[in-house]
C-alpha atoms as a PDB file:
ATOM      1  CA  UNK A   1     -30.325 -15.056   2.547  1.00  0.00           C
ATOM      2  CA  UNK A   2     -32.591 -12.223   0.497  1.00  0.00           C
ATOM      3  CA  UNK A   3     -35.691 -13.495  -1.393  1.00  0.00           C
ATOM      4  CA  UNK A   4     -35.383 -13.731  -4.934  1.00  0.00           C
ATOM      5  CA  UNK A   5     -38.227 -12.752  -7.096  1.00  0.00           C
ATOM      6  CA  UNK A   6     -38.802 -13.372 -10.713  1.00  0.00           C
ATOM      7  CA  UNK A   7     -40.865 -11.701 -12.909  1.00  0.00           C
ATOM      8  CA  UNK A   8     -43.957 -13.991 -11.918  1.00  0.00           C
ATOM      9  CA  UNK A   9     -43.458 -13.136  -8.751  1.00  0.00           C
ATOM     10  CA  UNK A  10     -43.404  -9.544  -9.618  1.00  0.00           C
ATOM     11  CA  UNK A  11     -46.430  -9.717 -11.767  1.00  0.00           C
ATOM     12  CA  UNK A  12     -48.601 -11.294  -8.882  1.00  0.00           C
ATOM     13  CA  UNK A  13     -47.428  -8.797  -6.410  1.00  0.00           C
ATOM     14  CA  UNK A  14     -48.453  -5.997  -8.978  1.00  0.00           C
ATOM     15  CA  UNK A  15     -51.868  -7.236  -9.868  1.00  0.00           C
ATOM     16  CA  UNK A  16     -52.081  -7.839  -5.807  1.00  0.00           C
ATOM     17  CA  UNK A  17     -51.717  -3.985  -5.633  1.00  0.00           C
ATOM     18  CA  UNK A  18     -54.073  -2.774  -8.116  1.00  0.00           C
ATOM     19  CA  UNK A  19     -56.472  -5.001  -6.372  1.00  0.00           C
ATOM     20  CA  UNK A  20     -56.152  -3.971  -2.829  1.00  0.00           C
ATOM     21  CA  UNK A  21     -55.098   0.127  -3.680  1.00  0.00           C
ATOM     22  CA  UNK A  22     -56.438   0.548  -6.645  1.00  0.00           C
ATOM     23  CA  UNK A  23     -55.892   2.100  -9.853  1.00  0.00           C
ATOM     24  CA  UNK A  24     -55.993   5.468  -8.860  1.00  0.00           C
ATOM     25  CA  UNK A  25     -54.065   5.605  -5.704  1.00  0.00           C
ATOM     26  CA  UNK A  26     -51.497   3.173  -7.283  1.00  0.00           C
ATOM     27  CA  UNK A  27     -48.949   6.232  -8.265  1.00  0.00           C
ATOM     28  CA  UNK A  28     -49.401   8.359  -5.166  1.00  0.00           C
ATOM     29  CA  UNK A  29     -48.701   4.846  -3.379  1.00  0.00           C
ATOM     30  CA  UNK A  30     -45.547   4.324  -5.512  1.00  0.00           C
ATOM     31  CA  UNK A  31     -44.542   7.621  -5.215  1.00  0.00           C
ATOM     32  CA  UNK A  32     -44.336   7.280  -1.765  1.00  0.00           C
ATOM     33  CA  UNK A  33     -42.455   4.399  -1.537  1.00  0.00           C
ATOM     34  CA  UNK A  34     -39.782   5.704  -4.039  1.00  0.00           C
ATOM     35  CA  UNK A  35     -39.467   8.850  -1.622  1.00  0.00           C
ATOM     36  CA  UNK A  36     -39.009   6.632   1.715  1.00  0.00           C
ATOM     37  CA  UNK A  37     -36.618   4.581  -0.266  1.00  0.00           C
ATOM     38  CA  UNK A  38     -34.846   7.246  -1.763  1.00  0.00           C
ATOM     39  CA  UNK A  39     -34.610   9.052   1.915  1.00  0.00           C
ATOM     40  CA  UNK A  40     -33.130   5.693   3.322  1.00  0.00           C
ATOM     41  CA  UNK A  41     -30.714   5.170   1.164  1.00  0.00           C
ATOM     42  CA  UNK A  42     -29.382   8.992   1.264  1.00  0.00           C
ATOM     43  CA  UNK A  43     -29.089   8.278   5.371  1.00  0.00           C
ATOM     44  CA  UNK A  44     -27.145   5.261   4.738  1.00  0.00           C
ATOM     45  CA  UNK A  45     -24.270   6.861   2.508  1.00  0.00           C
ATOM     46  CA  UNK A  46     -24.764   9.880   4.900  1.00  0.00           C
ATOM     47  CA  UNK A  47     -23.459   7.215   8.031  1.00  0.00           C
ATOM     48  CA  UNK A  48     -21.516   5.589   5.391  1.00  0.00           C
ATOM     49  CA  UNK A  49     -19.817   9.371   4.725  1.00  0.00           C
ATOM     50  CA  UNK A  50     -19.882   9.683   8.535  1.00  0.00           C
ATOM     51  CA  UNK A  51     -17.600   6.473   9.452  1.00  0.00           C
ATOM     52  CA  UNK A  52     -14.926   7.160   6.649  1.00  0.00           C
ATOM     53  CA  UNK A  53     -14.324  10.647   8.064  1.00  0.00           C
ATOM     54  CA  UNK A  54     -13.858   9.167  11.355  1.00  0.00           C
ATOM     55  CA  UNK A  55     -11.552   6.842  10.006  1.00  0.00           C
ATOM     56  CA  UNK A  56      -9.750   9.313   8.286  1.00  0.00           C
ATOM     57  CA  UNK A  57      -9.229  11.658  11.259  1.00  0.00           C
ATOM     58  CA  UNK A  58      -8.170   8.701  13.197  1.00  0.00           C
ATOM     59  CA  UNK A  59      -5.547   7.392  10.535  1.00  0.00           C
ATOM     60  CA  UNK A  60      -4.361  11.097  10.498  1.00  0.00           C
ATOM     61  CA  UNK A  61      -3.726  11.416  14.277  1.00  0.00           C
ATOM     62  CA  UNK A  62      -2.052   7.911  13.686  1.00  0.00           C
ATOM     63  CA  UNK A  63       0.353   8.634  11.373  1.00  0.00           C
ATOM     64  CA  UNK A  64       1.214  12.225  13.111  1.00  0.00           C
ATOM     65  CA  UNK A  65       2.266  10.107  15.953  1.00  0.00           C
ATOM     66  CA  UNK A  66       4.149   7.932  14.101  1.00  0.00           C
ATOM     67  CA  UNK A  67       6.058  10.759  12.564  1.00  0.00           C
ATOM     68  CA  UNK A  68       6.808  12.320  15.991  1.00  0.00           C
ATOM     69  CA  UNK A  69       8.389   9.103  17.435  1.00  0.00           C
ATOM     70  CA  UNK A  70      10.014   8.900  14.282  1.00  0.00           C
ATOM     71  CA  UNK A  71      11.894  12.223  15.176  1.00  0.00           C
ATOM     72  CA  UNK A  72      12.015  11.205  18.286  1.00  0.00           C
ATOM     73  CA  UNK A  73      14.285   8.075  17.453  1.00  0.00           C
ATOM     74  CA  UNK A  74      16.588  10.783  15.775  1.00  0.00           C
ATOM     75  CA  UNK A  75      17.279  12.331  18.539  1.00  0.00           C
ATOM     76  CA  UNK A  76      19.160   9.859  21.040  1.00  0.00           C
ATOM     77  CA  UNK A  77      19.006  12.801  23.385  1.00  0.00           C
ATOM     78  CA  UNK A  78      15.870  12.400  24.968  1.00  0.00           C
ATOM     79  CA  UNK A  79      15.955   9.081  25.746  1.00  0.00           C
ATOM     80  CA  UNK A  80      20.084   8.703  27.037  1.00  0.00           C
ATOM     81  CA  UNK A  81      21.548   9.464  30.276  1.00  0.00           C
ATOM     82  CA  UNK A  82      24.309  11.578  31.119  1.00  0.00           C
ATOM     83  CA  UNK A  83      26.404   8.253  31.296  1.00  0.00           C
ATOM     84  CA  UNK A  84      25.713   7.306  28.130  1.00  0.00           C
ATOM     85  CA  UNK A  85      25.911  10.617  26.225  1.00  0.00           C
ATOM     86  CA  UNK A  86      29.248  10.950  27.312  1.00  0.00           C
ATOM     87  CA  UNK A  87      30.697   7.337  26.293  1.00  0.00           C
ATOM     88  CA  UNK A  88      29.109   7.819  23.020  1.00  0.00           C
ATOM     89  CA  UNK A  89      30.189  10.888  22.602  1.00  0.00           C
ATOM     90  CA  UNK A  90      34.042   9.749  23.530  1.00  0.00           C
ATOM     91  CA  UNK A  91      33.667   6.923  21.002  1.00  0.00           C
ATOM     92  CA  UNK A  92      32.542   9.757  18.295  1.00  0.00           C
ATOM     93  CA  UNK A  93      35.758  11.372  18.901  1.00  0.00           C
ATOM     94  CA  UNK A  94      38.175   8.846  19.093  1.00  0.00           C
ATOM     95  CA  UNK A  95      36.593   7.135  15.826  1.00  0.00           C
ATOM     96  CA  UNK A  96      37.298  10.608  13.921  1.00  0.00           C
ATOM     97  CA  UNK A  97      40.418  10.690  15.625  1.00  0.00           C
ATOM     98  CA  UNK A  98      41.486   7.211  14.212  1.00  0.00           C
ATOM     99  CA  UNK A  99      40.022   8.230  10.917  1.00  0.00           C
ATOM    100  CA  UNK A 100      41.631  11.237   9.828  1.00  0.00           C
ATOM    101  CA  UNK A 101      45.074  10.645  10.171  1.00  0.00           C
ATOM    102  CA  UNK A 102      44.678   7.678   8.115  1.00  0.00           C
ATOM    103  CA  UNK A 103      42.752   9.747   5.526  1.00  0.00           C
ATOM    104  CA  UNK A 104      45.617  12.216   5.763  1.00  0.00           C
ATOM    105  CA  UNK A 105      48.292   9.718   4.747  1.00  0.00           C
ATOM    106  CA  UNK A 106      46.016   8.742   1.976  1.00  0.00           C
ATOM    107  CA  UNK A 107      45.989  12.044   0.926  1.00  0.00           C
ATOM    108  CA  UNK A 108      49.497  12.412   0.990  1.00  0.00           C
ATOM    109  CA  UNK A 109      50.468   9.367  -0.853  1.00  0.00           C
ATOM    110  CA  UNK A 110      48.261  10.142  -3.647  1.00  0.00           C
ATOM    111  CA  UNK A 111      49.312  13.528  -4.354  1.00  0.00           C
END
């Protein structure tokens, strides 16, 4: 939960430090606390800039890997035996075999 202050709230904490600082060292005061505040909140959206690289770098190397077992997949190869290679490769051929005299006679009754 953060504190909520209205503007009596303000007004008493204002009056509070005129009392206790003074007039005179009220801006140099101020001043200072708008410097450690602005220093603060340039560290925070430096970590802030910090994480999202890291995040970035890491979805990167993510989706390079993704691509490369991607190509992988493509390429049946690598992850067949010899066994297997040739049966599919026996299938290939006697699937084109069975297809192109049929396409042939197609061919040859259309023309």
């Amino acid at each position: 939960m953060t504190p909520q202050f209205g503007f009596s709230e303000i007004l008493v904490l204002a009056l509070l430090a005129i009392i206790v600082v003074g007039p005179k060292d009220l801006p140099v005061l101020m001043r200072n606390f708008g410097n450690f505040f602005s220093s603060l909140q340039s560290l925070g959206n430096e970590f802030k800039s910090a994480f999202a690289e890291m995040d970035a770098s890491n979805e990167i190397s993510e989706i390079q890997k993704e691509i490369s077992s991607l190509k992988d997949i493509g390429n049946y190869e690598n992850f067949l035996d010899s066994d297997i290679k040739g049966e599919l490769l026996s299938l290939e051929t006697e699937l084109r075999e069975e297809i192109s005299p049929s396409v042939k006679k197609k061919d040859d009754s259309v023309s």
